[in-house]
C-alpha atoms as a PDB file:
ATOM      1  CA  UNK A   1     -12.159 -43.807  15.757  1.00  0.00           C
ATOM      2  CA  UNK A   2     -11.449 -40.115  14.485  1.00  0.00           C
ATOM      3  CA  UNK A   3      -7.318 -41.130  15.282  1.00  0.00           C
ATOM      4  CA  UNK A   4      -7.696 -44.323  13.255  1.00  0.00           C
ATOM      5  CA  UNK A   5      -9.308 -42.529  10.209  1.00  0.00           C
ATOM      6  CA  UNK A   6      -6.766 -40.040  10.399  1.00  0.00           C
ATOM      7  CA  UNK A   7      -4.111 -42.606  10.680  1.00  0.00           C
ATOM      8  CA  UNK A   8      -5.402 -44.367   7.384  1.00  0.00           C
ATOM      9  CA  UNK A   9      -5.600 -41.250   5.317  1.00  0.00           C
ATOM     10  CA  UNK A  10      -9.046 -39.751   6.471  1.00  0.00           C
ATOM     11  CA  UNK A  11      -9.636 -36.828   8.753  1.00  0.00           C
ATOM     12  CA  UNK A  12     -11.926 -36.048  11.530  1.00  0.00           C
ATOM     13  CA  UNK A  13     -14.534 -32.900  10.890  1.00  0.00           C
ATOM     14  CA  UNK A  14     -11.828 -30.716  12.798  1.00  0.00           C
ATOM     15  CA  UNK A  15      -8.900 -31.482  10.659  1.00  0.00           C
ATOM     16  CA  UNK A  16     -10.599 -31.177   7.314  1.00  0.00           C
ATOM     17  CA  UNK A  17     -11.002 -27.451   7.392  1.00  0.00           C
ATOM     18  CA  UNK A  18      -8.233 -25.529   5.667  1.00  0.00           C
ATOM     19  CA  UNK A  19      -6.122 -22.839   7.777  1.00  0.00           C
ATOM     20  CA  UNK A  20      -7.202 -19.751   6.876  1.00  0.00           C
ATOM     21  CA  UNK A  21      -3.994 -17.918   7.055  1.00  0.00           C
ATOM     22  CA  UNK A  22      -5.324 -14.727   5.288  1.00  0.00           C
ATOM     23  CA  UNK A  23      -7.446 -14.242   8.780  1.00  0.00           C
ATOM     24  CA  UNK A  24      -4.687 -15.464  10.959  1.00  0.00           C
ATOM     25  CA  UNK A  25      -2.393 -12.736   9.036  1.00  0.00           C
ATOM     26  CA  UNK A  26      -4.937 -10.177  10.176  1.00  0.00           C
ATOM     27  CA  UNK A  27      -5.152 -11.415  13.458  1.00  0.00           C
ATOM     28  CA  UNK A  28      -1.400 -11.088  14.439  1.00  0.00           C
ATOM     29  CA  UNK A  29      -1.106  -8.324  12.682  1.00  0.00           C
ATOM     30  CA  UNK A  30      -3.606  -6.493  14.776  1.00  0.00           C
ATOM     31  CA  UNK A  31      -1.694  -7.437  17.908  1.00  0.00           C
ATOM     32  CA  UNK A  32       1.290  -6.031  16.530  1.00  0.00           C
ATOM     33  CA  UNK A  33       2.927  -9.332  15.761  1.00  0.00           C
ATOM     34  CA  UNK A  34       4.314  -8.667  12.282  1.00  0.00           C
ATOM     35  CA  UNK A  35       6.999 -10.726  11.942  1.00  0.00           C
ATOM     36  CA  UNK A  36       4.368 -13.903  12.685  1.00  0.00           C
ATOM     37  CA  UNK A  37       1.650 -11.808  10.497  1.00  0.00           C
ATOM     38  CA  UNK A  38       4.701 -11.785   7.258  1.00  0.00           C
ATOM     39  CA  UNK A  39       4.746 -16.153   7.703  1.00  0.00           C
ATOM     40  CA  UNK A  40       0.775 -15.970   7.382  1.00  0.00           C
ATOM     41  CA  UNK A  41       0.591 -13.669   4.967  1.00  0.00           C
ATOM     42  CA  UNK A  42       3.047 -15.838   2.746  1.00  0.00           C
ATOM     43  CA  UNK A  43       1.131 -18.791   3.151  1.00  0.00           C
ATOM     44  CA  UNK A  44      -2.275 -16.839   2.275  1.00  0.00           C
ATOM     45  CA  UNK A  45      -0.475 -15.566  -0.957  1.00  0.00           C
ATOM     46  CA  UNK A  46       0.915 -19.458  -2.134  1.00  0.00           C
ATOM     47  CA  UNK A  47      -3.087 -19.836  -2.116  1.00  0.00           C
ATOM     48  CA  UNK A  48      -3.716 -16.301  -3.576  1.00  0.00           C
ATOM     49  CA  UNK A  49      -0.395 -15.733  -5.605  1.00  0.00           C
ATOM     50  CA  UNK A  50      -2.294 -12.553  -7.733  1.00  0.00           C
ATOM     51  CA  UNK A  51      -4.265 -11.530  -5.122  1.00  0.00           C
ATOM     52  CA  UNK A  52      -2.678  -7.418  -4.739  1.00  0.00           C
ATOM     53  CA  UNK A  53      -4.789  -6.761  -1.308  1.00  0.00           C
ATOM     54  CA  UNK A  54      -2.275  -9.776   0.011  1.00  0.00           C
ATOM     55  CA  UNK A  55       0.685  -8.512  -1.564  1.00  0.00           C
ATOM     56  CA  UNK A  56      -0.839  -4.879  -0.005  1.00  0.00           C
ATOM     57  CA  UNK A  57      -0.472  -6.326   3.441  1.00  0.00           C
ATOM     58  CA  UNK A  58       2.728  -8.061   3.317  1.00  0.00           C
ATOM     59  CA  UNK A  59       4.006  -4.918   2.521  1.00  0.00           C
ATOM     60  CA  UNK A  60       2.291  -3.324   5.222  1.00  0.00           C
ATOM     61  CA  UNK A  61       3.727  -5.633   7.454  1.00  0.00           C
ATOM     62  CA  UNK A  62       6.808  -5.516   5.881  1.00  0.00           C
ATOM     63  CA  UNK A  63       7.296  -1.536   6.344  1.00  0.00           C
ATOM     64  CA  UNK A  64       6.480  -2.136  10.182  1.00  0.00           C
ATOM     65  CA  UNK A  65       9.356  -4.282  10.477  1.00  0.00           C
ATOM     66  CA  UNK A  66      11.579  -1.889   9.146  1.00  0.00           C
ATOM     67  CA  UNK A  67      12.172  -3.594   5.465  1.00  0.00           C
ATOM     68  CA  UNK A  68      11.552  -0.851   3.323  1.00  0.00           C
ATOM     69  CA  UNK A  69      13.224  -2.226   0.404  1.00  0.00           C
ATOM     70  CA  UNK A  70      10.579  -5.213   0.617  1.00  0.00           C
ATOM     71  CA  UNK A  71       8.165  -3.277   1.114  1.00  0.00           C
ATOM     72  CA  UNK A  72       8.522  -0.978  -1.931  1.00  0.00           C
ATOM     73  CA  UNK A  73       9.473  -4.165  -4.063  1.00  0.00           C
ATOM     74  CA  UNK A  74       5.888  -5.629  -3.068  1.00  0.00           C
ATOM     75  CA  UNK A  75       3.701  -2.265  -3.192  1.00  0.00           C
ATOM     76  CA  UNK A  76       5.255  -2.530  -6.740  1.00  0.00           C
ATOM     77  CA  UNK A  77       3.670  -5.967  -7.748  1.00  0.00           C
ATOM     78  CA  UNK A  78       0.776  -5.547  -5.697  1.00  0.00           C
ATOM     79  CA  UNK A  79       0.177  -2.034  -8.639  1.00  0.00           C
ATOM     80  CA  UNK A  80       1.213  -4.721 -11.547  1.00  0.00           C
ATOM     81  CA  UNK A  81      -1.638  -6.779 -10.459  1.00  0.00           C
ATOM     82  CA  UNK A  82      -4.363  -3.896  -9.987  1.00  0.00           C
ATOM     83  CA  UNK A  83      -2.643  -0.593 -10.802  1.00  0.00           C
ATOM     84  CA  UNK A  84      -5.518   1.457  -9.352  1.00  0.00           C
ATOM     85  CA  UNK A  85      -5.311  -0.523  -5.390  1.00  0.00           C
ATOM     86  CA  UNK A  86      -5.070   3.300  -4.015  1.00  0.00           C
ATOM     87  CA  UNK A  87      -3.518   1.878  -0.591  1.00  0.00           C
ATOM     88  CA  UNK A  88      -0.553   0.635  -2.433  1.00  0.00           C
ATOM     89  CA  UNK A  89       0.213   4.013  -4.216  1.00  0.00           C
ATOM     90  CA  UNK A  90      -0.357   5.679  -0.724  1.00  0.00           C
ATOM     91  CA  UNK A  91       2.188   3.503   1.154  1.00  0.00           C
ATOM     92  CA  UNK A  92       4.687   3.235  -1.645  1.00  0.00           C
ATOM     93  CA  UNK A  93       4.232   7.521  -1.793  1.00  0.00           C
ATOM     94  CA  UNK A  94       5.901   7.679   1.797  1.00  0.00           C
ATOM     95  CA  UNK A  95       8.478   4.921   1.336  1.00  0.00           C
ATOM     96  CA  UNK A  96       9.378   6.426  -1.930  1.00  0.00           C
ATOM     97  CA  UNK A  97       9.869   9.774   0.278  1.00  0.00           C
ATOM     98  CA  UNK A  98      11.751   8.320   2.993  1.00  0.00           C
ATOM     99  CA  UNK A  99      13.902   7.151  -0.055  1.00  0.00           C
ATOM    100  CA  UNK A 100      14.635  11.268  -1.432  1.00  0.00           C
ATOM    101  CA  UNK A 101      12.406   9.318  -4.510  1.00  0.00           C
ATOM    102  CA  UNK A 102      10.237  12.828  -4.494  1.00  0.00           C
ATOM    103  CA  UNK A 103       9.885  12.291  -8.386  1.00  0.00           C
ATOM    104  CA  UNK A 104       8.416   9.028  -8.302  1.00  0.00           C
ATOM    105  CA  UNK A 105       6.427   9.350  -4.357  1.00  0.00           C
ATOM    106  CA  UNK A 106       4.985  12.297  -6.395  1.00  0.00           C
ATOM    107  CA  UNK A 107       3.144   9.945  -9.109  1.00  0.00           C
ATOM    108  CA  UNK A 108       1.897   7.952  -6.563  1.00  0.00           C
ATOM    109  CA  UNK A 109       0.240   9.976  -4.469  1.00  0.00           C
ATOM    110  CA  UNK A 110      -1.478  11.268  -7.761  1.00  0.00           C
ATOM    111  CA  UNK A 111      -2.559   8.006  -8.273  1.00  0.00           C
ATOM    112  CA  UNK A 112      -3.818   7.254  -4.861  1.00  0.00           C
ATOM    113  CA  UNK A 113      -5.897  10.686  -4.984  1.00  0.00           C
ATOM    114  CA  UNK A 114      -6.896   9.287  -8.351  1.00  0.00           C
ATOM    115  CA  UNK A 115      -8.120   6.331  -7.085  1.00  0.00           C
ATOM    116  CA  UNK A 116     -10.354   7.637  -4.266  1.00  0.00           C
ATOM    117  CA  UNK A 117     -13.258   9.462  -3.804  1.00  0.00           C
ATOM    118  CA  UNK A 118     -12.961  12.842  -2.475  1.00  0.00           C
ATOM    119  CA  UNK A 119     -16.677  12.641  -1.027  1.00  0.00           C
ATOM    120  CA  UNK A 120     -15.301   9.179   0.813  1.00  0.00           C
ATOM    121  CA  UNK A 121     -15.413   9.873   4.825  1.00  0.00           C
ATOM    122  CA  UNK A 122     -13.063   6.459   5.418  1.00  0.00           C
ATOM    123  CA  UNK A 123     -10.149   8.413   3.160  1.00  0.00           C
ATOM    124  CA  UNK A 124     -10.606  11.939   3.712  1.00  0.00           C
ATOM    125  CA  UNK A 125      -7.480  11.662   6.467  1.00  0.00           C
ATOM    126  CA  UNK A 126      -5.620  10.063   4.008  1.00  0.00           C
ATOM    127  CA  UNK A 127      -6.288  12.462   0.830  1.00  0.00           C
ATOM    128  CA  UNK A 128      -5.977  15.290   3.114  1.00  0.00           C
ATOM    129  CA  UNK A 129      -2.345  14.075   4.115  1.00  0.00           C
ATOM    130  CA  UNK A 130      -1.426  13.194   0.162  1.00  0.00           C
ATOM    131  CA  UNK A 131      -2.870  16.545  -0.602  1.00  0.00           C
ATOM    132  CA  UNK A 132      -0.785  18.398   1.343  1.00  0.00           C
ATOM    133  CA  UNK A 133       1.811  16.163   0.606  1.00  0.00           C
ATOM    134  CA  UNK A 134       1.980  16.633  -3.080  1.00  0.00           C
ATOM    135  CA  UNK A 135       1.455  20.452  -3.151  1.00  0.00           C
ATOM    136  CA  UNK A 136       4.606  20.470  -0.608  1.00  0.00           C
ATOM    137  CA  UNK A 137       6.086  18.448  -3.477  1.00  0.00           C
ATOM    138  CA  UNK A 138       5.014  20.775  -6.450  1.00  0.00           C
ATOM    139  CA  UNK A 139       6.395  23.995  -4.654  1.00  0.00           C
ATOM    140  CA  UNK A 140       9.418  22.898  -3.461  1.00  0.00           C
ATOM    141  CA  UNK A 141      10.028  20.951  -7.192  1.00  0.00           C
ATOM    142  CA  UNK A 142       8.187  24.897  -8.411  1.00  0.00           C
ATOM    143  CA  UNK A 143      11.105  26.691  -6.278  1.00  0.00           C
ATOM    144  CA  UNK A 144      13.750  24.494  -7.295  1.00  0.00           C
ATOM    145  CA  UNK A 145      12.716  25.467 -10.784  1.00  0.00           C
ATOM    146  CA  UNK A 146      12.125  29.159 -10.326  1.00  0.00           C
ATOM    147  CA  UNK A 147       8.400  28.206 -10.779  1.00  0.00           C
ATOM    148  CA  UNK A 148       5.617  30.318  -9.327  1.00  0.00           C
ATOM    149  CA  UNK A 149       7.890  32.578  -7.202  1.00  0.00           C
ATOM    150  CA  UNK A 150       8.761  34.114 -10.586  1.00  0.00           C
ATOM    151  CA  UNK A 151       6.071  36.921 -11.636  1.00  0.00           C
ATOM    152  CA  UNK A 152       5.905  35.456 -15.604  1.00  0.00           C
ATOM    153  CA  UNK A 153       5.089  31.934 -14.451  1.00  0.00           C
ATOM    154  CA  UNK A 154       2.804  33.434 -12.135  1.00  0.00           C
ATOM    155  CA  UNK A 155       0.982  35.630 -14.745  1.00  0.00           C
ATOM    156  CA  UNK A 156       0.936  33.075 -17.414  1.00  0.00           C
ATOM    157  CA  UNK A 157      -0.609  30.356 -14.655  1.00  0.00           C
ATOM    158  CA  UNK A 158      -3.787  33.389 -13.966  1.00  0.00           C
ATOM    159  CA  UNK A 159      -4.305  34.131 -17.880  1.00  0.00           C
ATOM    160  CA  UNK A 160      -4.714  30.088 -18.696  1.00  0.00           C
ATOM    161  CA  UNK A 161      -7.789  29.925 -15.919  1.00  0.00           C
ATOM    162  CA  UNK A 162      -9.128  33.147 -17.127  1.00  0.00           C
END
């Protein structure tokens, strides 16, 4: 009778469970099926509209299909939502760099260093890479500026830590 109840408005035991599109998202995603992973993850966020580590994965998904523009635009609500989700300042860092946005990738990856712990084994790849990252940032933007190559700066920089 289960085609009977579900032709008169009930449901069998099967049919009553909601998708879980959140997992499904994952699930594609993880076999490298991001286009399919983006139509689950949009379903998972109509049921989760503020949720930021959905909006983190859509644009996850969305910089591995080559729509950086997307993905910055959703890093960006995803940090509305929960401005210290350190995975979104990390990803939007390196899209902001691809960009020549060196200003802005370099307030990001502040924040994502910010936001994790240095003793944290699971990030220390990642905070090594922003590390270097930024102080590539701060002497080219130094150089640029006639910053620490100049003996004054340099001098000045050793008597303020004394």
């Amino acid at each position: 009778m289960t085609w009977w109840r579900r032709l008169v408005g009930g449901s069998s035991g099967r049919d009553s469970k909601q998708p879980d599109f959140l997992a499904e998202a994952l699930d594609l995603e993880s076999r490298g099926d991001y286009a399919n992973a983006l139509t689950s993850y949009r379903l998972a966020l109509r049921e989760r509209p503020d949720d930021p580590h959905v909006l983190q994965n859509i644009a996850i998904a969305f910089s591995r299909t080559s729509q950086p523009e997307e993905a910055i635009r959703t890093y960006r609500r995803a940090l509305q939502i929960d401005p210290d989700l350190a995975g979104a300042h990390y990803g939007l860092a390196f899209l902001l760099l691809k960009r020549g946005d060196t200003a802005h990738a370099g307030l990001h990856l502040e924040g994502f260093l910010r936001t994790t712990r240095a003793d944290d084994p699971a990030s220390a790849k990642f905070r090594a890479h922003a590390e270097r990252t930024l102080a590539e940032l701060s002497g080219q933007r130094a150089h640029d500026e006639g910053g620490p190559d100049d003996v004054n700066d340099g001098a000045a920089d050793a008597s303020a830590e004394g």
